[in-house]
C-alpha atoms as a PDB file:
ATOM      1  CA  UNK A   1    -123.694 -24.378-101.021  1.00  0.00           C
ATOM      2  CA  UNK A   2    -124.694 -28.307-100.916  1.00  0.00           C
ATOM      3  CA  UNK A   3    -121.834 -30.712-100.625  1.00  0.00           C
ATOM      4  CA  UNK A   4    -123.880 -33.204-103.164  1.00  0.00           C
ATOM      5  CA  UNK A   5    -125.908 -32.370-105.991  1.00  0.00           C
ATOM      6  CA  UNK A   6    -129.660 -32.441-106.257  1.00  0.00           C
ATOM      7  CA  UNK A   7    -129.030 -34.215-110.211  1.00  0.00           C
ATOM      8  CA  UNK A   8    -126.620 -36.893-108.184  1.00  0.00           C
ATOM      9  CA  UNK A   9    -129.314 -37.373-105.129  1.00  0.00           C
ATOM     10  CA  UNK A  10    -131.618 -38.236-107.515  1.00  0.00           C
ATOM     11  CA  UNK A  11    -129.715 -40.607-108.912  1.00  0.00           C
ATOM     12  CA  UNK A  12    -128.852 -42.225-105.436  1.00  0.00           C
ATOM     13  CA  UNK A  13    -132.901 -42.159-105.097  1.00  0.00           C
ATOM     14  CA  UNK A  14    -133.724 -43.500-108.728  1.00  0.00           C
ATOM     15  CA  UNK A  15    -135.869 -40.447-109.039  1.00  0.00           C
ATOM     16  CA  UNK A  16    -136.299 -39.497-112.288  1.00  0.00           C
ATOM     17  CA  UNK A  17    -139.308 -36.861-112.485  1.00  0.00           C
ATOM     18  CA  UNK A  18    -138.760 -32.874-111.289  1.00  0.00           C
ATOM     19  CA  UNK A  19    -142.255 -33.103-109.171  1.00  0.00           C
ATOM     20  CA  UNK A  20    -140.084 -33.774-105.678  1.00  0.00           C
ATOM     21  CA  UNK A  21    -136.545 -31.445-106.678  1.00  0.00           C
ATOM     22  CA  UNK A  22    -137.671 -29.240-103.579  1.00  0.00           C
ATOM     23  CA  UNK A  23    -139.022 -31.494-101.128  1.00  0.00           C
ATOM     24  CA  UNK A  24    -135.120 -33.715-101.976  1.00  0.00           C
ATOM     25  CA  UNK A  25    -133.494 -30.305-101.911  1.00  0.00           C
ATOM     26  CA  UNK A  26    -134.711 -29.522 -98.196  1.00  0.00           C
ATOM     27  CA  UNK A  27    -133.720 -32.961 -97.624  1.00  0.00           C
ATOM     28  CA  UNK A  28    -130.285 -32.718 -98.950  1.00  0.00           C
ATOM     29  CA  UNK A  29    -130.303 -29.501 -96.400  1.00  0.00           C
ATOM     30  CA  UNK A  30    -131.472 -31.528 -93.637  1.00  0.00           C
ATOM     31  CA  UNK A  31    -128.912 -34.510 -94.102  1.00  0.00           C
ATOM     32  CA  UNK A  32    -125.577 -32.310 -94.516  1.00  0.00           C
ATOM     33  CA  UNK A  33    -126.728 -30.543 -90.697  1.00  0.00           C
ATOM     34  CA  UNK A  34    -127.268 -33.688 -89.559  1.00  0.00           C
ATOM     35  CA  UNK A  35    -123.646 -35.222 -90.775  1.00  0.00           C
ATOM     36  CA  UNK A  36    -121.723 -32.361 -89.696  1.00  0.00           C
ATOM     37  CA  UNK A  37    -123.448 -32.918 -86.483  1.00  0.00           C
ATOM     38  CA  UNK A  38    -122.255 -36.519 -86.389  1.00  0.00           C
ATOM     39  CA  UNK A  39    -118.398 -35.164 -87.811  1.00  0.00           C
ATOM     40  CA  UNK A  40    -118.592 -32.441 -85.272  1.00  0.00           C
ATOM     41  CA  UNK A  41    -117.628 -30.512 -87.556  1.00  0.00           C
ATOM     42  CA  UNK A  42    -118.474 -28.078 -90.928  1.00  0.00           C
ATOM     43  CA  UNK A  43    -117.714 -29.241 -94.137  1.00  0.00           C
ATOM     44  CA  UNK A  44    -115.635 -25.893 -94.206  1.00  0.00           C
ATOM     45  CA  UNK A  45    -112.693 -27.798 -92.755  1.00  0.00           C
ATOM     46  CA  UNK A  46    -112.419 -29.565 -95.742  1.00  0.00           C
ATOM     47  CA  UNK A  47    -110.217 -28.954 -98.547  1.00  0.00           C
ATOM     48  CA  UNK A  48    -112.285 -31.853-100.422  1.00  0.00           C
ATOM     49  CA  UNK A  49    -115.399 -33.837 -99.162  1.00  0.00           C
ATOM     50  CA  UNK A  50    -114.393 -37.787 -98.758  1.00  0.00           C
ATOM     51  CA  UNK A  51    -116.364 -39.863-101.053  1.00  0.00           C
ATOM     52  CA  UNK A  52    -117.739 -41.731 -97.412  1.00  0.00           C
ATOM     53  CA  UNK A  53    -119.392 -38.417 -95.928  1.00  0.00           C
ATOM     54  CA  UNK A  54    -120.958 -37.376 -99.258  1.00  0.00           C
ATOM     55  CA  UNK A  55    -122.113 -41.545 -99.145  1.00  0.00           C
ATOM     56  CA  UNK A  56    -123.276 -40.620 -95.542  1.00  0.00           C
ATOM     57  CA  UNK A  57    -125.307 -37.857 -96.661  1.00  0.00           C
ATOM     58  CA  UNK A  58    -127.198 -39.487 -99.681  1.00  0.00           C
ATOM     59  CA  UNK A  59    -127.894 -42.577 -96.872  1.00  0.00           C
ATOM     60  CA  UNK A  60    -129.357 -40.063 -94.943  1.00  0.00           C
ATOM     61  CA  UNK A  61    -131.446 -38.278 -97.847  1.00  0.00           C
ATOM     62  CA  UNK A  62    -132.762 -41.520 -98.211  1.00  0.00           C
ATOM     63  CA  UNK A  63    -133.605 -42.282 -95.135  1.00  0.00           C
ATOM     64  CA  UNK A  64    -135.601 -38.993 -94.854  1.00  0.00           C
ATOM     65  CA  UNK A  65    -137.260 -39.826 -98.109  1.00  0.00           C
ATOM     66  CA  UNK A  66    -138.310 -43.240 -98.105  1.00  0.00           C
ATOM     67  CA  UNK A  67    -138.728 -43.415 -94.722  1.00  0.00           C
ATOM     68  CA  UNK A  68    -141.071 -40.264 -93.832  1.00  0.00           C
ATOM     69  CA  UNK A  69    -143.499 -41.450 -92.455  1.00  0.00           C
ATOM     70  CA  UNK A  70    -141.239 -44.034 -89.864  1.00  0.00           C
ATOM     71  CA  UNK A  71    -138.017 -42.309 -89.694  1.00  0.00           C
ATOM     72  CA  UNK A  72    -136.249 -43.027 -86.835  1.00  0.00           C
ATOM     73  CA  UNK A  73    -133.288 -40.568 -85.871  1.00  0.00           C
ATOM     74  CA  UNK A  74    -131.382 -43.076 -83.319  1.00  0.00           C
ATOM     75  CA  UNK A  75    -131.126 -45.659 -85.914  1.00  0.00           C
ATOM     76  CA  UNK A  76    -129.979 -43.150 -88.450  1.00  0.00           C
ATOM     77  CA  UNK A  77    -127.229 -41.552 -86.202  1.00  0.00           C
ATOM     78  CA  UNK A  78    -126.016 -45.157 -84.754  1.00  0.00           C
ATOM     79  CA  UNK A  79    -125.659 -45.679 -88.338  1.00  0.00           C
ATOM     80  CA  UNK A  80    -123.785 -42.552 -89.287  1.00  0.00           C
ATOM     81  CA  UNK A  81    -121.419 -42.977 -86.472  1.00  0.00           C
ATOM     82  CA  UNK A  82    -120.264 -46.318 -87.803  1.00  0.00           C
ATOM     83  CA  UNK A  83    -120.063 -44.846 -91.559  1.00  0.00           C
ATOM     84  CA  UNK A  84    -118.239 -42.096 -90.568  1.00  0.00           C
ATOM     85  CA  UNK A  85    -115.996 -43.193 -87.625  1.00  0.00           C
ATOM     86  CA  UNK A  86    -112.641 -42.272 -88.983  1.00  0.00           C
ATOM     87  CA  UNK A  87    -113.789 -38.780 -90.134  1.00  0.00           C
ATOM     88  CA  UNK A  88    -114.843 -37.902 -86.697  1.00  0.00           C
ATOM     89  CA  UNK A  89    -113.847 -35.500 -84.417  1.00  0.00           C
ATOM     90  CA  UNK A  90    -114.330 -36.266 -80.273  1.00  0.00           C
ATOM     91  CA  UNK A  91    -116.044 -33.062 -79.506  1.00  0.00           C
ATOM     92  CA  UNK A  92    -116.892 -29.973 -81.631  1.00  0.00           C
END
């Protein structure tokens, strides 16, 4: 189960056709891994998601989206570890 919504993600991207639903879905996929990697830890230890990890995850759908063809992961997860600072653990 996604922690944000495809309908809200495209609303974060200002996408407004269906022609890209799976491409953003797999993104969506993609993100949430890569923030619980950055949390250490699974969204399953959360009674509720904070409103600044599901902000972390459409950052990082966008990054993945607009960025495709120059995404660069160390700039993303310096990023992430700033955004998400007092949400994270110090080791899994």
């Amino acid at each position: 189960m996604l922690v944000v919504t495809l309908e809200k993600t495209k609303e974060w991207l200002r996408v407004e056709s269906n022609g890209e639903d799976a491409l953003i879905e797999s993104f969506i996929m993609a993100a949430e891994e890569i923030v619980q990697g950055v949390l250490r830890f699974p969204f399953t230890d959360l009674e509720t998601v904070p409103e600044e990890i599901k902000q972390a995850i459409w950052y990082t759908v966008s990054q993945l989206y607009e960025l495709r063809e120059s995404f660069d992961i160390t700039v993303l997860l310096t990023t992430l570890k700033h955004l998400l600072f007092e949400h994270r653990k110090d080791a899994w």
